[in-house]
PDB file of N, CA and C in Angstrom:
ATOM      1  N   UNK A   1     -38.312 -71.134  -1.442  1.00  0.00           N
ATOM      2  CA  UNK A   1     -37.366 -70.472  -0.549  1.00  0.00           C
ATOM      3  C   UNK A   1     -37.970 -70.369   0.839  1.00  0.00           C
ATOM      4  N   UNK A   2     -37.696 -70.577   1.953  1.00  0.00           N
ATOM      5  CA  UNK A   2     -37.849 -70.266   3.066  1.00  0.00           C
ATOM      6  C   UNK A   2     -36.512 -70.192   3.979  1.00  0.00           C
ATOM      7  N   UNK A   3     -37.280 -69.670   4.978  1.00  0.00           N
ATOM      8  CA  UNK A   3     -35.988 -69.292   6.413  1.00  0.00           C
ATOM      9  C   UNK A   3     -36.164 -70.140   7.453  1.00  0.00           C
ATOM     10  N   UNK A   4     -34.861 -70.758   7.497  1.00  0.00           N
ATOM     11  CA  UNK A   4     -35.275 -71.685   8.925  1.00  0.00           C
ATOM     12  C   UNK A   4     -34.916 -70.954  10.360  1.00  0.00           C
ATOM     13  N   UNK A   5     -34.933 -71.815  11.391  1.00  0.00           N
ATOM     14  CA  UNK A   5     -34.966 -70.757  12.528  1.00  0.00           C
ATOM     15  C   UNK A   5     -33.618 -70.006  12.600  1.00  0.00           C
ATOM     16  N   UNK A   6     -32.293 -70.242  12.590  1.00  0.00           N
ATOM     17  CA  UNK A   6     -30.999 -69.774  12.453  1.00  0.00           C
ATOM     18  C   UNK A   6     -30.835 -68.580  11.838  1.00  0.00           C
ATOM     19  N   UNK A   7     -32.305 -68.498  10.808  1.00  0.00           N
ATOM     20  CA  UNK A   7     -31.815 -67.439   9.806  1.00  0.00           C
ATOM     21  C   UNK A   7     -31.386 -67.915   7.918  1.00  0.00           C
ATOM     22  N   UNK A   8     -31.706 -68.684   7.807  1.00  0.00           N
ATOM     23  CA  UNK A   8     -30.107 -69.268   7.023  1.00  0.00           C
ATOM     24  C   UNK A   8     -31.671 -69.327   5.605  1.00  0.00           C
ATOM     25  N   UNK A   9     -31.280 -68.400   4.928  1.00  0.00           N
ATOM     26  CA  UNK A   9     -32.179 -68.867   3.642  1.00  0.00           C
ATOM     27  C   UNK A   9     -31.934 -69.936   2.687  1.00  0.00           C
ATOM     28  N   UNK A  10     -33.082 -70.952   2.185  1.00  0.00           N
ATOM     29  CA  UNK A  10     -32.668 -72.180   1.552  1.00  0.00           C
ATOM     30  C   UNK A  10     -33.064 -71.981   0.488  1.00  0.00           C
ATOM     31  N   UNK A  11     -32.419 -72.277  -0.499  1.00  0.00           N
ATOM     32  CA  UNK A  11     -33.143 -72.101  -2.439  1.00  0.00           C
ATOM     33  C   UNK A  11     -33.064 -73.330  -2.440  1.00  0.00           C
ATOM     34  N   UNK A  12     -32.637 -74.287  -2.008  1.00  0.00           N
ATOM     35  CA  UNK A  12     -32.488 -75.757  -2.403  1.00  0.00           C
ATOM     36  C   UNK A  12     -30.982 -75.790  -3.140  1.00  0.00           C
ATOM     37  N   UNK A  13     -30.649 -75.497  -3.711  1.00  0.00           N
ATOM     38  CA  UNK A  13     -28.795 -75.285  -4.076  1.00  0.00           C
ATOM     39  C   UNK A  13     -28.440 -74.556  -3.279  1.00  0.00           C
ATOM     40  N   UNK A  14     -28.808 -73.389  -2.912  1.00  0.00           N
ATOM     41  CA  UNK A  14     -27.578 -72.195  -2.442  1.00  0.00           C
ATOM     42  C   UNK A  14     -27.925 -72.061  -1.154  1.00  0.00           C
ATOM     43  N   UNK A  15     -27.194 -72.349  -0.349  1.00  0.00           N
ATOM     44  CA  UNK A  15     -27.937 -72.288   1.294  1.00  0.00           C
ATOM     45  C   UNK A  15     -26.739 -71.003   1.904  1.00  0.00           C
ATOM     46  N   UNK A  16     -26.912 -69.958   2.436  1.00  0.00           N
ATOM     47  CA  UNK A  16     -26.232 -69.234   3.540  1.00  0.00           C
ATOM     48  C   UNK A  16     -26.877 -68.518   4.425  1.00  0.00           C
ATOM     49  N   UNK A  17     -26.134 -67.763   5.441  1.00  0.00           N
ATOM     50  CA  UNK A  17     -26.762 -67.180   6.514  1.00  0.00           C
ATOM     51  C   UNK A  17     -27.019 -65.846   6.112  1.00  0.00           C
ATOM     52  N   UNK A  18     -28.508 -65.323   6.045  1.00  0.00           N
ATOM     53  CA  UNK A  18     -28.442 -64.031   5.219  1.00  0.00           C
ATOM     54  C   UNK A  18     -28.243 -62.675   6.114  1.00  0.00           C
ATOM     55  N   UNK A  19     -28.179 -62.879   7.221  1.00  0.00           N
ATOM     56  CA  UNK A  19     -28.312 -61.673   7.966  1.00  0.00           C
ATOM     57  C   UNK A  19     -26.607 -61.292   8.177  1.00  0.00           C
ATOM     58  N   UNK A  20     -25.865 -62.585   8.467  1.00  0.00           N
ATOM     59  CA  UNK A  20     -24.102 -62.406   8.960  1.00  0.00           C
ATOM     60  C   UNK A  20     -23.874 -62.113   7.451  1.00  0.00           C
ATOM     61  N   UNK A  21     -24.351 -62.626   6.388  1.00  0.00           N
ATOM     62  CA  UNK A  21     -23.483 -62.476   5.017  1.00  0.00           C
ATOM     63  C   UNK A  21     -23.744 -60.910   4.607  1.00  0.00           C
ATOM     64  N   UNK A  22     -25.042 -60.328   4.835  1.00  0.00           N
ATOM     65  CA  UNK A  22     -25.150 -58.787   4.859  1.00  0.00           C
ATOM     66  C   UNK A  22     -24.049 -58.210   5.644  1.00  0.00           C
ATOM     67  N   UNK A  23     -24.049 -58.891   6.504  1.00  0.00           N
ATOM     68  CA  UNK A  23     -23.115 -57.575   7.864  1.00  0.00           C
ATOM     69  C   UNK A  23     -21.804 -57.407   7.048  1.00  0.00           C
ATOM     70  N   UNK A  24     -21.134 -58.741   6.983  1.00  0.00           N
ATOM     71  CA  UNK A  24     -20.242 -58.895   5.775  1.00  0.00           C
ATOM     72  C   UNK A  24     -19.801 -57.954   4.547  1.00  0.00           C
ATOM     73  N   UNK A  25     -20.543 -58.422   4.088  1.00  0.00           N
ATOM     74  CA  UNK A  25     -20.869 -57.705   2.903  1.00  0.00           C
ATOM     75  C   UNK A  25     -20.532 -55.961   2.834  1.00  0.00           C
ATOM     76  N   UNK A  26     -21.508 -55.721   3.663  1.00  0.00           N
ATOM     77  CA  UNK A  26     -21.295 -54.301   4.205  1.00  0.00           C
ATOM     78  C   UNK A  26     -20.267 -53.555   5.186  1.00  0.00           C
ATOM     79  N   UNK A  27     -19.544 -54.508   5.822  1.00  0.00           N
ATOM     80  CA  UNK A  27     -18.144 -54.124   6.398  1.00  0.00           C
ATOM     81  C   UNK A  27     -17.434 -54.459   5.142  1.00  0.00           C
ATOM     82  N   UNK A  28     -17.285 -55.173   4.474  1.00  0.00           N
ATOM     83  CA  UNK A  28     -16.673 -54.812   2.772  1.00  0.00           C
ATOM     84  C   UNK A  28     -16.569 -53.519   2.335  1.00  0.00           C
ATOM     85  N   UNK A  29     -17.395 -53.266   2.246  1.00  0.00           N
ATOM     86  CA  UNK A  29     -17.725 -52.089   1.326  1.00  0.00           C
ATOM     87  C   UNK A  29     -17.545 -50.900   1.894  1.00  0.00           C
ATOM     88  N   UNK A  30     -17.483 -51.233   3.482  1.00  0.00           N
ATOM     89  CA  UNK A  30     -17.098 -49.759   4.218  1.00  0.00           C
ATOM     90  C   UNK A  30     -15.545 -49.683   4.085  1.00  0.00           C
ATOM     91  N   UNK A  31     -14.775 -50.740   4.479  1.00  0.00           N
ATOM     92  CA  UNK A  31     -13.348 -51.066   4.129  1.00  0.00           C
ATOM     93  C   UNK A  31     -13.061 -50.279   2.747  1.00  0.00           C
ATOM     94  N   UNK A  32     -13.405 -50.585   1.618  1.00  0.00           N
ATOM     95  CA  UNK A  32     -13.410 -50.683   0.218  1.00  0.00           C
ATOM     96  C   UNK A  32     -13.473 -49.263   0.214  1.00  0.00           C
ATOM     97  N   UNK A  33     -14.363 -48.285   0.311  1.00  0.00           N
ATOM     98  CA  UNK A  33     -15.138 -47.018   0.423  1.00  0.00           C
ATOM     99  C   UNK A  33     -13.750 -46.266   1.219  1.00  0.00           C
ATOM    100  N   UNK A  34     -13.575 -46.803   2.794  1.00  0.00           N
ATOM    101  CA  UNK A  34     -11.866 -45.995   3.547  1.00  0.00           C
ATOM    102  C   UNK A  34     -10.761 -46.156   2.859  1.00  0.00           C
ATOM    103  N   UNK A  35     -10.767 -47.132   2.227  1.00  0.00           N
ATOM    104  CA  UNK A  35      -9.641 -47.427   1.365  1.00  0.00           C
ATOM    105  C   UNK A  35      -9.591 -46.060  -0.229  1.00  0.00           C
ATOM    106  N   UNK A  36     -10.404 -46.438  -0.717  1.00  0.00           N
ATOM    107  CA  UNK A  36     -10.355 -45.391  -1.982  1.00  0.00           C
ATOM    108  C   UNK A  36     -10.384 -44.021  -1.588  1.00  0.00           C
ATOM    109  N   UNK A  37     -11.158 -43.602  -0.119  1.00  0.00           N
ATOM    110  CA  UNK A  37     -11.240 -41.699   0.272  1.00  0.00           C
ATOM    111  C   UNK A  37      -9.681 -42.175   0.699  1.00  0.00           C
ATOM    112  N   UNK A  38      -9.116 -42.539   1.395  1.00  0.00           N
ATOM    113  CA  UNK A  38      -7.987 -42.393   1.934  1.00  0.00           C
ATOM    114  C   UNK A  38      -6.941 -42.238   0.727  1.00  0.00           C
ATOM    115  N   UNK A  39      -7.093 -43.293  -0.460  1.00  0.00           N
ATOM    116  CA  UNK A  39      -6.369 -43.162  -1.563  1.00  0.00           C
ATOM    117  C   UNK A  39      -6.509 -41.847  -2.452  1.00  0.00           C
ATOM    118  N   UNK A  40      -7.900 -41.407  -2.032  1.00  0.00           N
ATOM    119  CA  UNK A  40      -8.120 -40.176  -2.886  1.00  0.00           C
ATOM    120  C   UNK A  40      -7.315 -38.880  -2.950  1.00  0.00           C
ATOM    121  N   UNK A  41      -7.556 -38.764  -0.666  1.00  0.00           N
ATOM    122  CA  UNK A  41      -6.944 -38.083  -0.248  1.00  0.00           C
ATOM    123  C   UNK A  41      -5.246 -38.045  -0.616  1.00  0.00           C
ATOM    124  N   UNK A  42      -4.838 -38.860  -0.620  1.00  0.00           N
ATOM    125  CA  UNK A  42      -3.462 -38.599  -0.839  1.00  0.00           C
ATOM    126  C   UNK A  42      -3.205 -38.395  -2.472  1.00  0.00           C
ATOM    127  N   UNK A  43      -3.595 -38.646  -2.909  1.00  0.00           N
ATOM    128  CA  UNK A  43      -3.240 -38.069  -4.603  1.00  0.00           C
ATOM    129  C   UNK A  43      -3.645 -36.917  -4.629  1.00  0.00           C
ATOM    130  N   UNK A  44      -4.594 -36.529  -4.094  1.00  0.00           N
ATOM    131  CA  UNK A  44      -4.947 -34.598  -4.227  1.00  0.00           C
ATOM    132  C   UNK A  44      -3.554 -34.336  -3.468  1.00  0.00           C
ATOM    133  N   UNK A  45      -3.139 -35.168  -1.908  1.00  0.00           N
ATOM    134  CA  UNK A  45      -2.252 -33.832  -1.425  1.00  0.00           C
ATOM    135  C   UNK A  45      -1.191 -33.944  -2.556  1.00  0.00           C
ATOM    136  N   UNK A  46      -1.254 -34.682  -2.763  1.00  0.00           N
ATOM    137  CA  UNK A  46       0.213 -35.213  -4.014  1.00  0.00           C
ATOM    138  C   UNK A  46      -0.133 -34.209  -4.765  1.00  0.00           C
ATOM    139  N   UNK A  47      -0.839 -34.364  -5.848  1.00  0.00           N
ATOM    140  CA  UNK A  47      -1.091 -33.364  -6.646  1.00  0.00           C
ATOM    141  C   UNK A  47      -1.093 -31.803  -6.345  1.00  0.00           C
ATOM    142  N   UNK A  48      -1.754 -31.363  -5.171  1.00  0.00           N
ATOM    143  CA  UNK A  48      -1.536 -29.940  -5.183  1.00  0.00           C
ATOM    144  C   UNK A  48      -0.188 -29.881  -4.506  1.00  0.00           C
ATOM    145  N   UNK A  49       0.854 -30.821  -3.682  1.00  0.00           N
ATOM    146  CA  UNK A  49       2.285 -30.377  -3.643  1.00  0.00           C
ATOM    147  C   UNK A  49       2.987 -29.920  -5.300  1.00  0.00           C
ATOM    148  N   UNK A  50       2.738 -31.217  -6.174  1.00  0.00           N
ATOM    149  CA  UNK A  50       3.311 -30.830  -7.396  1.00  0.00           C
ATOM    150  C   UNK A  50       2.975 -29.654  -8.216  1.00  0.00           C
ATOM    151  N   UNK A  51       1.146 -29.236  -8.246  1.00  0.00           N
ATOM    152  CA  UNK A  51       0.958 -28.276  -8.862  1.00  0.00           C
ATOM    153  C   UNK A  51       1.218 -26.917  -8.016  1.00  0.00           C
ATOM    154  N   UNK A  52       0.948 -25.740  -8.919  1.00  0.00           N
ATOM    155  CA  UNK A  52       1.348 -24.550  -7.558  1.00  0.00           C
ATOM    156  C   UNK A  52      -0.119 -23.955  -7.427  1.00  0.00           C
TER     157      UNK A  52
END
């Protein structure tokens, strides 16, 4: 395995850019993460409208 200058790690099969595929990755998961509190949030308000 090594890094060439770009960044881009080589296994010899699997070649990508590891630093943009992190950033990636991790704007995923922040998306993913706003998505479910936001979904959360609204089933509680849901729920405590229905319950008393």
């Amino acid at each position: 395995m090594y890094v060439d200058a770009i960044g881009r790690v080589s296994t010899g099969r699997k070649r990508w850019t590891s630093i943009t595929h992190q950033r990636k990755h991790i704007r995923v998961k922040g998306d993913k993460w706003m998505i479910h509190e936001h979904l959360s949030q609204c089933v509680n308000s849901y729920l405590a409208g229905i319950l008393p």
